[in-house]
Each structure stands twice: as C-alpha cells, then as structure tokens.
PDB file of N, CA and C in Angstrom:
ATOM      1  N   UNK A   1      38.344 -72.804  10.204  1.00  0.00           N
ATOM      2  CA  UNK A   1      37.571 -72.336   9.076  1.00  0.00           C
ATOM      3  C   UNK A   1      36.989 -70.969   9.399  1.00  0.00           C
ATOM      4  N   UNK A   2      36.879 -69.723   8.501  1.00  0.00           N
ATOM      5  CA  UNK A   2      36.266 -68.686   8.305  1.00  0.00           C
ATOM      6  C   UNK A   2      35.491 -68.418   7.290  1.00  0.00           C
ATOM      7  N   UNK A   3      34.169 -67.966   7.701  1.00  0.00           N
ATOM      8  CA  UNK A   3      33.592 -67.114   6.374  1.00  0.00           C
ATOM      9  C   UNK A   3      32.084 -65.889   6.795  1.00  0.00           C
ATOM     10  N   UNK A   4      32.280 -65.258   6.136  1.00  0.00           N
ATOM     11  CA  UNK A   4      31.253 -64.283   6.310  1.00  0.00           C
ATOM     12  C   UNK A   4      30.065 -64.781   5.368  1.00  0.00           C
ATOM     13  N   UNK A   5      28.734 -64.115   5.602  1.00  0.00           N
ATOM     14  CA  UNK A   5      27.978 -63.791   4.887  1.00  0.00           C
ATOM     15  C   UNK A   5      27.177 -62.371   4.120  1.00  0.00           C
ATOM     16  N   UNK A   6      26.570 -62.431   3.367  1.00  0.00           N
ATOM     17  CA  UNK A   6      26.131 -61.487   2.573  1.00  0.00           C
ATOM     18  C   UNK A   6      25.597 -61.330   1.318  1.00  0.00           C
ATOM     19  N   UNK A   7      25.504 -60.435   0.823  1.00  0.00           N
ATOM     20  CA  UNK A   7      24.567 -60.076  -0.075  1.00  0.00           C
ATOM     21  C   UNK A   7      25.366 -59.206  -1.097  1.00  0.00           C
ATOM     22  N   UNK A   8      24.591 -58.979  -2.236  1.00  0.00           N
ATOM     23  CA  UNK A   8      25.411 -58.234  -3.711  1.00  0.00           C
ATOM     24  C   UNK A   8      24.518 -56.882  -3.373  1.00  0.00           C
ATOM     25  N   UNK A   9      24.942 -55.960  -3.312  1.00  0.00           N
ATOM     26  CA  UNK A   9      24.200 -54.594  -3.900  1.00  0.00           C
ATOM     27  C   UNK A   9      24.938 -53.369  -4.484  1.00  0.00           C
ATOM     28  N   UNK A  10      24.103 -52.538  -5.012  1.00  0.00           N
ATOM     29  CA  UNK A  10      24.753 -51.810  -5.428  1.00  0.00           C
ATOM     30  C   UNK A  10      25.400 -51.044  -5.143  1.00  0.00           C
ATOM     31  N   UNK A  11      26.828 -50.016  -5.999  1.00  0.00           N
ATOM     32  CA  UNK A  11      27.422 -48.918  -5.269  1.00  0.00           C
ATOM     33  C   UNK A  11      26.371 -48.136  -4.471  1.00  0.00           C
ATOM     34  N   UNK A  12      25.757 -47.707  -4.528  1.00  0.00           N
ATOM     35  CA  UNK A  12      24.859 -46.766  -4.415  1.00  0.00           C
ATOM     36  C   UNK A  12      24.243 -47.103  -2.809  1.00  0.00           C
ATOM     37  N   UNK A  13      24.277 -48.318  -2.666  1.00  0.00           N
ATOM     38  CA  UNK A  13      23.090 -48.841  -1.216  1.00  0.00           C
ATOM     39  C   UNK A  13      24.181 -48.415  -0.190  1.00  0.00           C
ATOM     40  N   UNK A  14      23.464 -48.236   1.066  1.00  0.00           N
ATOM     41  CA  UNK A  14      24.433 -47.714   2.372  1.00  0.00           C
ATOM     42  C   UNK A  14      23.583 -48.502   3.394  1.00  0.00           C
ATOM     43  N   UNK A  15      24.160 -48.936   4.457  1.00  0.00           N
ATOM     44  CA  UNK A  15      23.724 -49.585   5.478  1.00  0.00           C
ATOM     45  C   UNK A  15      23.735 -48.881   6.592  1.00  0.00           C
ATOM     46  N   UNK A  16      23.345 -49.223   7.580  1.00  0.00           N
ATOM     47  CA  UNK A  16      23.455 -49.094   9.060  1.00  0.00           C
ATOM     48  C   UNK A  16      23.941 -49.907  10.137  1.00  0.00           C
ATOM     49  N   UNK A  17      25.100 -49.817  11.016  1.00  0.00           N
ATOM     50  CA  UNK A  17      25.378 -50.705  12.334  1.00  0.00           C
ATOM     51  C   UNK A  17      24.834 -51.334  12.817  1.00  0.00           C
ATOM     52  N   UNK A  18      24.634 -52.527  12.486  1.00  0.00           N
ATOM     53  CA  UNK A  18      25.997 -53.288  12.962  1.00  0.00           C
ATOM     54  C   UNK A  18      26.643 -53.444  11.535  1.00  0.00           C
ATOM     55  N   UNK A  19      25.790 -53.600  10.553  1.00  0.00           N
ATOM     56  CA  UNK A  19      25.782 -54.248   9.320  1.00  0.00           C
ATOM     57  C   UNK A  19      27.074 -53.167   8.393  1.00  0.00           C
ATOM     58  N   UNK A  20      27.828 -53.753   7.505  1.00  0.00           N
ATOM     59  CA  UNK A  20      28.875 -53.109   7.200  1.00  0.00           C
ATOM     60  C   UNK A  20      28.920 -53.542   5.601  1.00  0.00           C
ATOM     61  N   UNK A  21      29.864 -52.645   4.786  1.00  0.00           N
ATOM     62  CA  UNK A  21      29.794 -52.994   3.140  1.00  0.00           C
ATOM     63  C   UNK A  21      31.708 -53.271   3.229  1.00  0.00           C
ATOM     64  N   UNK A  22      31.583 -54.470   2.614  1.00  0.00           N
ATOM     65  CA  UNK A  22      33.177 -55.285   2.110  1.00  0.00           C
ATOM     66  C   UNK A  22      32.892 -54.712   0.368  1.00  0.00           C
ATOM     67  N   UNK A  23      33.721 -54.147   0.217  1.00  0.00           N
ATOM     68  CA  UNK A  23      33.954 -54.203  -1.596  1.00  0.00           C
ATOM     69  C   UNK A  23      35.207 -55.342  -1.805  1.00  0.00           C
ATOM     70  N   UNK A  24      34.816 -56.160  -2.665  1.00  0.00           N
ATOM     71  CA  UNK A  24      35.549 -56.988  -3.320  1.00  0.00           C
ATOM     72  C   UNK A  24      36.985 -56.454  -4.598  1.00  0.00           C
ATOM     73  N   UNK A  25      38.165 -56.393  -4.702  1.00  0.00           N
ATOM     74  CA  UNK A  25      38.785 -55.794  -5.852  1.00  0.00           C
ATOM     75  C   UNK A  25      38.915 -56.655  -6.757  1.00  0.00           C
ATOM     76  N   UNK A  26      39.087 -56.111  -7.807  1.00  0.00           N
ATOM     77  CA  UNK A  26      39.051 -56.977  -9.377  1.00  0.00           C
ATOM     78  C   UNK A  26      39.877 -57.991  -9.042  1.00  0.00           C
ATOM     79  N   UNK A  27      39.750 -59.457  -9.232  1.00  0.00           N
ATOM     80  CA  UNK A  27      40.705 -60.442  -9.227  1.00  0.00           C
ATOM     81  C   UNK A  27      40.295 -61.309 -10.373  1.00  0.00           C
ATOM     82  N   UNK A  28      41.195 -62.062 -10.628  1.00  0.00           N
ATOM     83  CA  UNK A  28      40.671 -63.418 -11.504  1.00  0.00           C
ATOM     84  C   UNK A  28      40.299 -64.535 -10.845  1.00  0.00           C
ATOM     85  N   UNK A  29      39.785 -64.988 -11.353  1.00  0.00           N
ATOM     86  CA  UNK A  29      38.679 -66.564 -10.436  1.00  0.00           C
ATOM     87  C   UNK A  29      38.418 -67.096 -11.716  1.00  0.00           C
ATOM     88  N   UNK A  30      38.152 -68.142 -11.272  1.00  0.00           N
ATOM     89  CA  UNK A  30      37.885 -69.384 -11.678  1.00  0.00           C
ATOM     90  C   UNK A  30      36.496 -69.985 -11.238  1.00  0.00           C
ATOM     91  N   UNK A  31      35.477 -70.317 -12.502  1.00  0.00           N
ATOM     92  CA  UNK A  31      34.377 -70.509 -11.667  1.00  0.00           C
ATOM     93  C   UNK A  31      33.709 -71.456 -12.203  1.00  0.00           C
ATOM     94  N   UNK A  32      32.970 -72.144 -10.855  1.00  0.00           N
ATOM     95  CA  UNK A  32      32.230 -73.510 -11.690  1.00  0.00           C
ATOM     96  C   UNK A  32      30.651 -73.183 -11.080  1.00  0.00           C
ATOM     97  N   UNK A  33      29.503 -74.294 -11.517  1.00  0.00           N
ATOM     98  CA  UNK A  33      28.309 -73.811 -11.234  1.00  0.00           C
ATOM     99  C   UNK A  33      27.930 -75.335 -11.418  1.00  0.00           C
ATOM    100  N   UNK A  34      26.737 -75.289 -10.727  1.00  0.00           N
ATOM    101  CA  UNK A  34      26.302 -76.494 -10.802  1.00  0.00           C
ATOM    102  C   UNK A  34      24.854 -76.368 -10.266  1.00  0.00           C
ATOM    103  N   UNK A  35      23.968 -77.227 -10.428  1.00  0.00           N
ATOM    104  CA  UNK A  35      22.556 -77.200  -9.908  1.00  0.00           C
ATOM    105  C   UNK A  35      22.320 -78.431  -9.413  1.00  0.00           C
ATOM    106  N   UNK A  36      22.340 -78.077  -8.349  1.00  0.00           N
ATOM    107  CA  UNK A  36      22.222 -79.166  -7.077  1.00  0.00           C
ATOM    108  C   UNK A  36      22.177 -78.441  -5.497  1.00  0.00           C
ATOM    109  N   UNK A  37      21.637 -79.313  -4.718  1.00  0.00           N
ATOM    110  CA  UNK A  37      21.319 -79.038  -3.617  1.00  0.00           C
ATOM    111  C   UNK A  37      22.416 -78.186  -2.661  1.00  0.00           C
ATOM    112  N   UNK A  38      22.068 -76.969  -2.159  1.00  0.00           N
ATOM    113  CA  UNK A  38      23.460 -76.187  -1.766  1.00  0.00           C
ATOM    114  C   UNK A  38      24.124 -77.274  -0.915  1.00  0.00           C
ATOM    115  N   UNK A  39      23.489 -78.118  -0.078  1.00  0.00           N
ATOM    116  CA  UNK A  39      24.172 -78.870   0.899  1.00  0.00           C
ATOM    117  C   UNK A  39      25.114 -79.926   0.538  1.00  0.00           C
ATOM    118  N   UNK A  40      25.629 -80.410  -0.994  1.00  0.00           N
ATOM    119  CA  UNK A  40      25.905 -81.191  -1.349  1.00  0.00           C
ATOM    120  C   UNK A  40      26.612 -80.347  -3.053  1.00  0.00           C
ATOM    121  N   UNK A  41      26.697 -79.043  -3.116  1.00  0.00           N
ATOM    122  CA  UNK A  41      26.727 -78.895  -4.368  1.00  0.00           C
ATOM    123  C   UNK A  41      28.480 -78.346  -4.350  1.00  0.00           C
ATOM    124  N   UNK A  42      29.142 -78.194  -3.024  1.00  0.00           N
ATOM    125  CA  UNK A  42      30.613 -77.909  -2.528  1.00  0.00           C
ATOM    126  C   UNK A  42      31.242 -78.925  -2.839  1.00  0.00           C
ATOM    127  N   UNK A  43      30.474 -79.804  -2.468  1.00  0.00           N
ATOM    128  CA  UNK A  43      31.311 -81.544  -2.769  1.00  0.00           C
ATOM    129  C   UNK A  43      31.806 -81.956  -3.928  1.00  0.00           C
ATOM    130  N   UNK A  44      30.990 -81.072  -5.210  1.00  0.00           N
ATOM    131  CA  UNK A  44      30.668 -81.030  -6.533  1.00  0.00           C
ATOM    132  C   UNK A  44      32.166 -80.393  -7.036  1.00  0.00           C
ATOM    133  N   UNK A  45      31.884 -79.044  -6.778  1.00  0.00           N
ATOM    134  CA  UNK A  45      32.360 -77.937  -7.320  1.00  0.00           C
ATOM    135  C   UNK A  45      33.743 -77.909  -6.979  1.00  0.00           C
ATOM    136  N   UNK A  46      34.245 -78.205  -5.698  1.00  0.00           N
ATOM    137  CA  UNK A  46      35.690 -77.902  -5.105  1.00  0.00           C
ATOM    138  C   UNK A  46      36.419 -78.779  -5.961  1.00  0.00           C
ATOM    139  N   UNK A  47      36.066 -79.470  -5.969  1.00  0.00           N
ATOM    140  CA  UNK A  47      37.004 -80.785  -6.424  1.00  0.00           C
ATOM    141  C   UNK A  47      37.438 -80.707  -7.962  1.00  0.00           C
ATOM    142  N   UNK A  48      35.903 -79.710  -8.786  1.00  0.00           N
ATOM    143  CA  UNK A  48      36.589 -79.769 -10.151  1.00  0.00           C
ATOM    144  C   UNK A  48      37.076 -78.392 -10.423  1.00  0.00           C
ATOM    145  N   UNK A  49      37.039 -77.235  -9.527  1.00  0.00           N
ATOM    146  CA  UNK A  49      38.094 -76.047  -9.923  1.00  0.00           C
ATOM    147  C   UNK A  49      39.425 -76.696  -8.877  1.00  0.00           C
ATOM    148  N   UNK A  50      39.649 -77.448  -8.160  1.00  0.00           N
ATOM    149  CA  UNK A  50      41.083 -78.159  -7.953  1.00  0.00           C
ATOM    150  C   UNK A  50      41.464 -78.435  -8.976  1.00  0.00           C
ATOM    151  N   UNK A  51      40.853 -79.653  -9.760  1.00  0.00           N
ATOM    152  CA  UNK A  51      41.471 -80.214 -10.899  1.00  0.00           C
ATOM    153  C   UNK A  51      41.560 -79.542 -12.184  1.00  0.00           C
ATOM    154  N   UNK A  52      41.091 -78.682 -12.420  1.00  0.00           N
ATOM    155  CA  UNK A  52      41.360 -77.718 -13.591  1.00  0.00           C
ATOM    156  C   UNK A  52      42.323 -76.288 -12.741  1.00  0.00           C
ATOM    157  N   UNK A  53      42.296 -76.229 -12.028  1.00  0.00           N
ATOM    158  CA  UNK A  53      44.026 -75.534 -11.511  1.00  0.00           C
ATOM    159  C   UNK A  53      45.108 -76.728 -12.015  1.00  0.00           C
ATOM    160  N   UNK A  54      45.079 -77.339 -11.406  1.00  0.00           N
ATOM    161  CA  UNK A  54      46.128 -78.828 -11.719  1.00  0.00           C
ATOM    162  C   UNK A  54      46.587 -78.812 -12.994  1.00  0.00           C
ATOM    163  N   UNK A  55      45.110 -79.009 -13.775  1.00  0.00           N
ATOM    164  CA  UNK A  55      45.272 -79.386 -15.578  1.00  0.00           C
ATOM    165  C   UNK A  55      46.017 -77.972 -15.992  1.00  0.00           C
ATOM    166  N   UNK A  56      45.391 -76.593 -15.524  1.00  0.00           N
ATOM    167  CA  UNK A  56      46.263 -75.784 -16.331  1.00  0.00           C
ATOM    168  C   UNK A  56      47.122 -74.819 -15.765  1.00  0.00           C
ATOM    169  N   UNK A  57      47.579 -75.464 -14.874  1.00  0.00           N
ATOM    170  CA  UNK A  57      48.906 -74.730 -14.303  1.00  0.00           C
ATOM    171  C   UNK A  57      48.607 -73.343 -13.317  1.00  0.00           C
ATOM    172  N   UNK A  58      47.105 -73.279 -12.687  1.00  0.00           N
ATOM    173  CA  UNK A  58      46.966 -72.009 -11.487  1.00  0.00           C
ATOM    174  C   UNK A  58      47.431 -72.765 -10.115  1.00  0.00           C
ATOM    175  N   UNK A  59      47.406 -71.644  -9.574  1.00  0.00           N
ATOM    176  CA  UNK A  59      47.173 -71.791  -8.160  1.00  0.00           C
ATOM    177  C   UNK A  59      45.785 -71.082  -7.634  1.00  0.00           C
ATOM    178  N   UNK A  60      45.475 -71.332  -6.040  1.00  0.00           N
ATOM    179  CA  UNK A  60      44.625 -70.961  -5.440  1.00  0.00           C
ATOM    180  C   UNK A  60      45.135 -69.426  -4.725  1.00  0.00           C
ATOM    181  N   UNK A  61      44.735 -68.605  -5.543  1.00  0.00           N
ATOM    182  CA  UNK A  61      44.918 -67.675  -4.403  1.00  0.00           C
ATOM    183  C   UNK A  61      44.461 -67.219  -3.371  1.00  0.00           C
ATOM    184  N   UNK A  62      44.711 -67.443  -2.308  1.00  0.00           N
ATOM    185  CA  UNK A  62      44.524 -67.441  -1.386  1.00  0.00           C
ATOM    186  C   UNK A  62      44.097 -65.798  -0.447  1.00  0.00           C
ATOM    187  N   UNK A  63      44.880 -64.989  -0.448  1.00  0.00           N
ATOM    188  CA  UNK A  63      44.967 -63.647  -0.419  1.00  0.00           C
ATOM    189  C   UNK A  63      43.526 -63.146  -0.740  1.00  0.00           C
ATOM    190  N   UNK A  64      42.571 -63.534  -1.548  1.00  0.00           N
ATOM    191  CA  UNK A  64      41.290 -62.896  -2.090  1.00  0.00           C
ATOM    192  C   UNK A  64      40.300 -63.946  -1.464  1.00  0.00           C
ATOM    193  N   UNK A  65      39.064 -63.765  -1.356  1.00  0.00           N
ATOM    194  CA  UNK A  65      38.137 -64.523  -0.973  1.00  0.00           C
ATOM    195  C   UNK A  65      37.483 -65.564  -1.958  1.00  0.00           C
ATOM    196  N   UNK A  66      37.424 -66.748  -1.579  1.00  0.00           N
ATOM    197  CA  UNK A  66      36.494 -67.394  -2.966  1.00  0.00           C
ATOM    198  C   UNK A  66      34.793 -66.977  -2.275  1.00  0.00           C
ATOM    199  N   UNK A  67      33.842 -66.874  -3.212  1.00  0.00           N
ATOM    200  CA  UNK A  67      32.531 -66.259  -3.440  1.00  0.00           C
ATOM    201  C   UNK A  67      31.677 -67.689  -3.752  1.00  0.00           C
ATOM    202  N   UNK A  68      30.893 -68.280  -3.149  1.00  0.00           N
ATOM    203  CA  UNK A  68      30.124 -69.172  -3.099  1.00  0.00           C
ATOM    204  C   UNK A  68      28.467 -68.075  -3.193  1.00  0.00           C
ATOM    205  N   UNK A  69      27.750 -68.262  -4.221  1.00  0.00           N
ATOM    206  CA  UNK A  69      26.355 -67.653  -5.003  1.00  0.00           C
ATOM    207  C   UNK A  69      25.490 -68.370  -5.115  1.00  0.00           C
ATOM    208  N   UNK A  70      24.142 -68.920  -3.882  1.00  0.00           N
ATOM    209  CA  UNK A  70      23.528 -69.253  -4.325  1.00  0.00           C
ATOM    210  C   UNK A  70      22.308 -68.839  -4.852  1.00  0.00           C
ATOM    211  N   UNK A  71      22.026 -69.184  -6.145  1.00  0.00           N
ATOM    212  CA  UNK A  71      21.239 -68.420  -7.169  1.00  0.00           C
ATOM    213  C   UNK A  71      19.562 -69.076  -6.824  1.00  0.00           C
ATOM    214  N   UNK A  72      18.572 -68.199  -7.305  1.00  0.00           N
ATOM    215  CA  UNK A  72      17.071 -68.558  -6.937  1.00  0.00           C
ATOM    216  C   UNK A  72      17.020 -69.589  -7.374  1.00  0.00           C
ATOM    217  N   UNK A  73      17.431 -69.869  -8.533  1.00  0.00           N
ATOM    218  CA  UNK A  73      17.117 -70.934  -9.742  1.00  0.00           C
ATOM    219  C   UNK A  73      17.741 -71.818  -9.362  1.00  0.00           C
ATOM    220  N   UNK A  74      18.290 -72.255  -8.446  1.00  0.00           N
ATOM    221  CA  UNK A  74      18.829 -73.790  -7.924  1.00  0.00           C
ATOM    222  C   UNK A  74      20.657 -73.942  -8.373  1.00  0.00           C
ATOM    223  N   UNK A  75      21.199 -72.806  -8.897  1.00  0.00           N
ATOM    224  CA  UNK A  75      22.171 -72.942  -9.587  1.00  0.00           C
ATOM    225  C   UNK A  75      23.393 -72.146  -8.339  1.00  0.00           C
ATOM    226  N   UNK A  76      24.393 -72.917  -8.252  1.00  0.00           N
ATOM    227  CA  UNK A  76      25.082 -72.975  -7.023  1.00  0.00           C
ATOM    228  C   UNK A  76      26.575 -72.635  -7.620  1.00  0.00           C
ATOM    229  N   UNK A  77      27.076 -71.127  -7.938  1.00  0.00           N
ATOM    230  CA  UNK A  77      27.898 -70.760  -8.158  1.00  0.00           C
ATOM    231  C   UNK A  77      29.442 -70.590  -7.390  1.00  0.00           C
ATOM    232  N   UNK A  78      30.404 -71.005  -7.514  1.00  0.00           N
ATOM    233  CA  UNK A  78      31.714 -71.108  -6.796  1.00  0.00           C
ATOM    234  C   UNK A  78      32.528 -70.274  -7.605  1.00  0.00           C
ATOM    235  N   UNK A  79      33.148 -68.758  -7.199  1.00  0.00           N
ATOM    236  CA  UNK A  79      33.992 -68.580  -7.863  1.00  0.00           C
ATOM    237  C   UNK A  79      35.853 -68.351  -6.774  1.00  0.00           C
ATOM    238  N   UNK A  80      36.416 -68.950  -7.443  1.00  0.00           N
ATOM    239  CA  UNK A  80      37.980 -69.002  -6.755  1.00  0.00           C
ATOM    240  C   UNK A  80      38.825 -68.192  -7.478  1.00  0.00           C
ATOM    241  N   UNK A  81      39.384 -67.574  -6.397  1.00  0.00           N
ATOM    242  CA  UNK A  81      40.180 -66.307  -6.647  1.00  0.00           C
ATOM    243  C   UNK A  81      41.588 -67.307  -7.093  1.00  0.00           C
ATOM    244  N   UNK A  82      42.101 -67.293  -8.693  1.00  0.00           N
ATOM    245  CA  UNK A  82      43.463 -67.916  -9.140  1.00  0.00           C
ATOM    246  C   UNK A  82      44.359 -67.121  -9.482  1.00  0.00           C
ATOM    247  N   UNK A  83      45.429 -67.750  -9.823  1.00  0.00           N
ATOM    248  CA  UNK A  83      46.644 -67.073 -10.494  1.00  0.00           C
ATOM    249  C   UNK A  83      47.733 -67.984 -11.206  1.00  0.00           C
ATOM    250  N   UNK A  84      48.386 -67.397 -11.452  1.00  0.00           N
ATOM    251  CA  UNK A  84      49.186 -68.148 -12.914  1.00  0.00           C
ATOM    252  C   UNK A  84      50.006 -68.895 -12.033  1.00  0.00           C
ATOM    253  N   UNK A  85      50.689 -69.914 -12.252  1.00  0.00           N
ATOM    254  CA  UNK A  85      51.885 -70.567 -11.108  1.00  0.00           C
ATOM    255  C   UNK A  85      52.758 -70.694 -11.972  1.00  0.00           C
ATOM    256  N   UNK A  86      54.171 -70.118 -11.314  1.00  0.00           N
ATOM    257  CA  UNK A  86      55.043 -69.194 -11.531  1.00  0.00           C
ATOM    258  C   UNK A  86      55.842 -70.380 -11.802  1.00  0.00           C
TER     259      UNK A  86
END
C-alpha cells in the first residue's frame, strides 16, 4: 500500500523543503461522501463507488490518484479517478 498526505491550496501558495506541491491533472472521478467517522467511513464508501463502476460499465483508473477529503463538517469525501470500459 501507498499514499501521501496533504493539503488543497492555492495556485498562488509556494512552500519550502522538505515540503513539495503535487498538482493533480483534470481527470474524471467518481465520487461518494458520507458522514461518518473517518475510521470507518472507507468501509462505507469503497464498496459503493465499486458497485456503481460495475452497474455502469467504468473502470478504476488506476494511473491517477483517488483523493480521500476529510471535510470539518464530519463529511468524508472519496473521489476515484474512472474511465469508460472499453
């Protein structure tokens, strides 16, 4: 398993070493949300952007990062990078 962490900011913000800026490129995703406990809210979420790939014919793309957001407000955003299956 791999994953980084981080933060959203703007074009505009610049950092300093060690700390580094990833830009994300436009992809399509697929995204679910839910409000529940972050520790338990993956368990939630994976399972129903699986099954709505399934129901409408994506795949997981893999190649792009999926973006896990957790929001102040308790709301626990998953978005998965998809694509059409060919």
């Amino acid at each position: 398993l791999y994953s980084e962490g981080g933060f959203i900011v703007t074009d505009s913000m610049t950092v300093d070493p060690p700390y580094k800026c990833l830009r994300l490129p436009s992809r399509s995703v697929s995204v679910a949300s839910i409000e529940a406990n972050p520790t338990i809210a993956g368990f939630k979420t994976y399972p129903a952007l699986l099954d709505w790939l399934e129901k409408y014919n994506f795949v997981h793309d893999t190649l792009n990062p999926t973006i896990e957001l957790y929001h102040t407000n308790g709301i626990v955003e998953v978005e998965l990078p998809v694509s059409k299956e060919e």
